[in-house]
Protein backbone atom coordinates (compact mmCIF):
# COMPACT_ATOMS: atom_id res chain seq x y z
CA UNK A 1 -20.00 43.79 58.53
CA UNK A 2 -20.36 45.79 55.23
CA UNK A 3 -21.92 43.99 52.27
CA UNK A 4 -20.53 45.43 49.07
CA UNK A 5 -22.20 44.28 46.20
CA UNK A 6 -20.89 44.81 42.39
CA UNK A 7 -21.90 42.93 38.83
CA UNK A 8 -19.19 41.11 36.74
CA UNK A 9 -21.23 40.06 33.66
CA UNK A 10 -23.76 37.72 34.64
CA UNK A 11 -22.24 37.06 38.15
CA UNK A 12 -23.17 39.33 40.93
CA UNK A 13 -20.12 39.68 43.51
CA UNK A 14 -20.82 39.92 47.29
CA UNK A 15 -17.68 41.72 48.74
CA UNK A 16 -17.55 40.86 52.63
CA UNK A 17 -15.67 42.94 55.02
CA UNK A 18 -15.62 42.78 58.90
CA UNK A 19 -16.49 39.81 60.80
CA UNK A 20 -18.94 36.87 59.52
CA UNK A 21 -20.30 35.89 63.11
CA UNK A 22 -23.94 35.36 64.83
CA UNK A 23 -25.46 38.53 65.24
CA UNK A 24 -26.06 40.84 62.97
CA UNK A 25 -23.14 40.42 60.37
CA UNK A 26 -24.83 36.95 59.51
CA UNK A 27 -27.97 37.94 59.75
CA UNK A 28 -27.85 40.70 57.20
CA UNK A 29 -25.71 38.23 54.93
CA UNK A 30 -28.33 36.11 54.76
CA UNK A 31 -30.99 38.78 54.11
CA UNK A 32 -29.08 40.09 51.58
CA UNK A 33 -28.41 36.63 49.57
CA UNK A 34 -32.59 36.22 49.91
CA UNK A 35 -33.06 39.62 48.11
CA UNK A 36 -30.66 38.38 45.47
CA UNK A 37 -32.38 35.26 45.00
CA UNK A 38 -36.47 37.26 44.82
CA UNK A 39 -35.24 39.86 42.21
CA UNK A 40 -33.86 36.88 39.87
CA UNK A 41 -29.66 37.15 40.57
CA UNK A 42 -29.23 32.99 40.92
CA UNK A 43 -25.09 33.61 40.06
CA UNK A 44 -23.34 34.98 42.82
CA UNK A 45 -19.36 34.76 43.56
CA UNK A 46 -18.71 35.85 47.47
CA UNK A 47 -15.41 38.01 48.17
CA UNK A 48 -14.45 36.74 51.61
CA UNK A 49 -10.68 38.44 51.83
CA UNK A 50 -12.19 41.13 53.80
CA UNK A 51 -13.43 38.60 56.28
CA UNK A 52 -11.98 38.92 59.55
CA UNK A 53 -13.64 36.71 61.59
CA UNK A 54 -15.52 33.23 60.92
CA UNK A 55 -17.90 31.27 63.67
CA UNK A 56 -20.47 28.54 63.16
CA UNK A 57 -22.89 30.74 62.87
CA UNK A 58 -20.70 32.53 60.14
CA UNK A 59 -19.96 29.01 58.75
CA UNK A 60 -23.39 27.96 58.68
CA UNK A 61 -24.81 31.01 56.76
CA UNK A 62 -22.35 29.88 53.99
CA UNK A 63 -23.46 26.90 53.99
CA UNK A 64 -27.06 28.43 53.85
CA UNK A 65 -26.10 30.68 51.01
CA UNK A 66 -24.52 27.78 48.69
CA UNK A 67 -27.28 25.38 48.92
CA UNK A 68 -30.20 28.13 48.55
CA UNK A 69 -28.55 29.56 45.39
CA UNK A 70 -27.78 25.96 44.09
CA UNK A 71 -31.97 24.67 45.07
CA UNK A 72 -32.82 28.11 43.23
CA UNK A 73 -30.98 26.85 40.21
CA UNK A 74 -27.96 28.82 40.53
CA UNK A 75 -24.64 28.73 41.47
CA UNK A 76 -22.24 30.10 44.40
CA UNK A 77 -18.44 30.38 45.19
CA UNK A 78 -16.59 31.87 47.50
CA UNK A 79 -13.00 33.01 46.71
CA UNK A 80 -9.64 35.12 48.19
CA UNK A 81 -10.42 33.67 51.63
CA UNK A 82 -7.92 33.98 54.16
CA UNK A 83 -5.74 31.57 55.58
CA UNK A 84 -7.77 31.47 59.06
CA UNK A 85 -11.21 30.88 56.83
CA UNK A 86 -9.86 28.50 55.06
CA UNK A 87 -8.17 26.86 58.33
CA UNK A 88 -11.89 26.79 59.84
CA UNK A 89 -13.41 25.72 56.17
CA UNK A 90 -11.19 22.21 56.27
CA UNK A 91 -11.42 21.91 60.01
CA UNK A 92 -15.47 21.27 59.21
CA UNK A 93 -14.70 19.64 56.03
CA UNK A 94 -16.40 22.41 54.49
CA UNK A 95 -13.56 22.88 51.54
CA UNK A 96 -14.79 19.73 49.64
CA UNK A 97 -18.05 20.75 49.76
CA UNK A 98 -18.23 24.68 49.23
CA UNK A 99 -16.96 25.97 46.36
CA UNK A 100 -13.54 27.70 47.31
CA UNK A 101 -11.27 29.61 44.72
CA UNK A 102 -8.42 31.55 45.20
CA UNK A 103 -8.98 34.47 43.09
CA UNK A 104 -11.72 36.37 41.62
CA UNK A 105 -10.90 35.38 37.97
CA UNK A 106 -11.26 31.71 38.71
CA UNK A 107 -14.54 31.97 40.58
CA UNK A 108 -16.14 33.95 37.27
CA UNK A 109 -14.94 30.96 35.21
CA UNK A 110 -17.05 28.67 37.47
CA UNK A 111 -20.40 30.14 37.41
């Protein structure tokens, strides 16, 4: 998986491409949300069009990722996923909780 990572005013944007599954793709998602979080970046909005894959493990770092940015006192959304993600998102209930947008533009308006 290939983390890019870009700044859109005070929002930092994660763009995800390859698959988000156990191993090392989630691992170094994680690790690179926890190095946002230590040098201050509490805003982030996660591009997840590029994802190809999704399993728990994938699923869980999300979850991970929202509520550590939220306890840190910022905010996360994810946006442009893909009908499969967003299959497996409502499957686990998942949609109501994380915050899902379907565009970049509307997940800068929400942090």
């Amino acid at each position: 998986m290939n983390i890019g990572i870009r700044k859109a005013g005070r929002a930092t944007i994660l763009d995800l491409d390859g698959p988000l599954k156990l191993g090392d793709a989630e691992e170094s998602f994680r690790n690179q949300i926890q190095q946002l979080i230590e040098a201050g970046t509490t805003h982030v909005a996660v591009n997840l069009a590029g994802v190809t894959e999704l399993d728990s493990s994938g699923i869980g770092a999300l979850v991970r990722a929202f509520t550590t940015l939220k306890r840190a006192g910022g905010k996360c959304t994810y946006f442009a996923p893909n009908k499969r993600v967003v299959m497996l998102l409502k499957m686990v209930r998942l949609d109501t909780i994380l915050d899902l947008a379907e565009d970049e533009a509307t997940a800068l308006t929400r942090i």
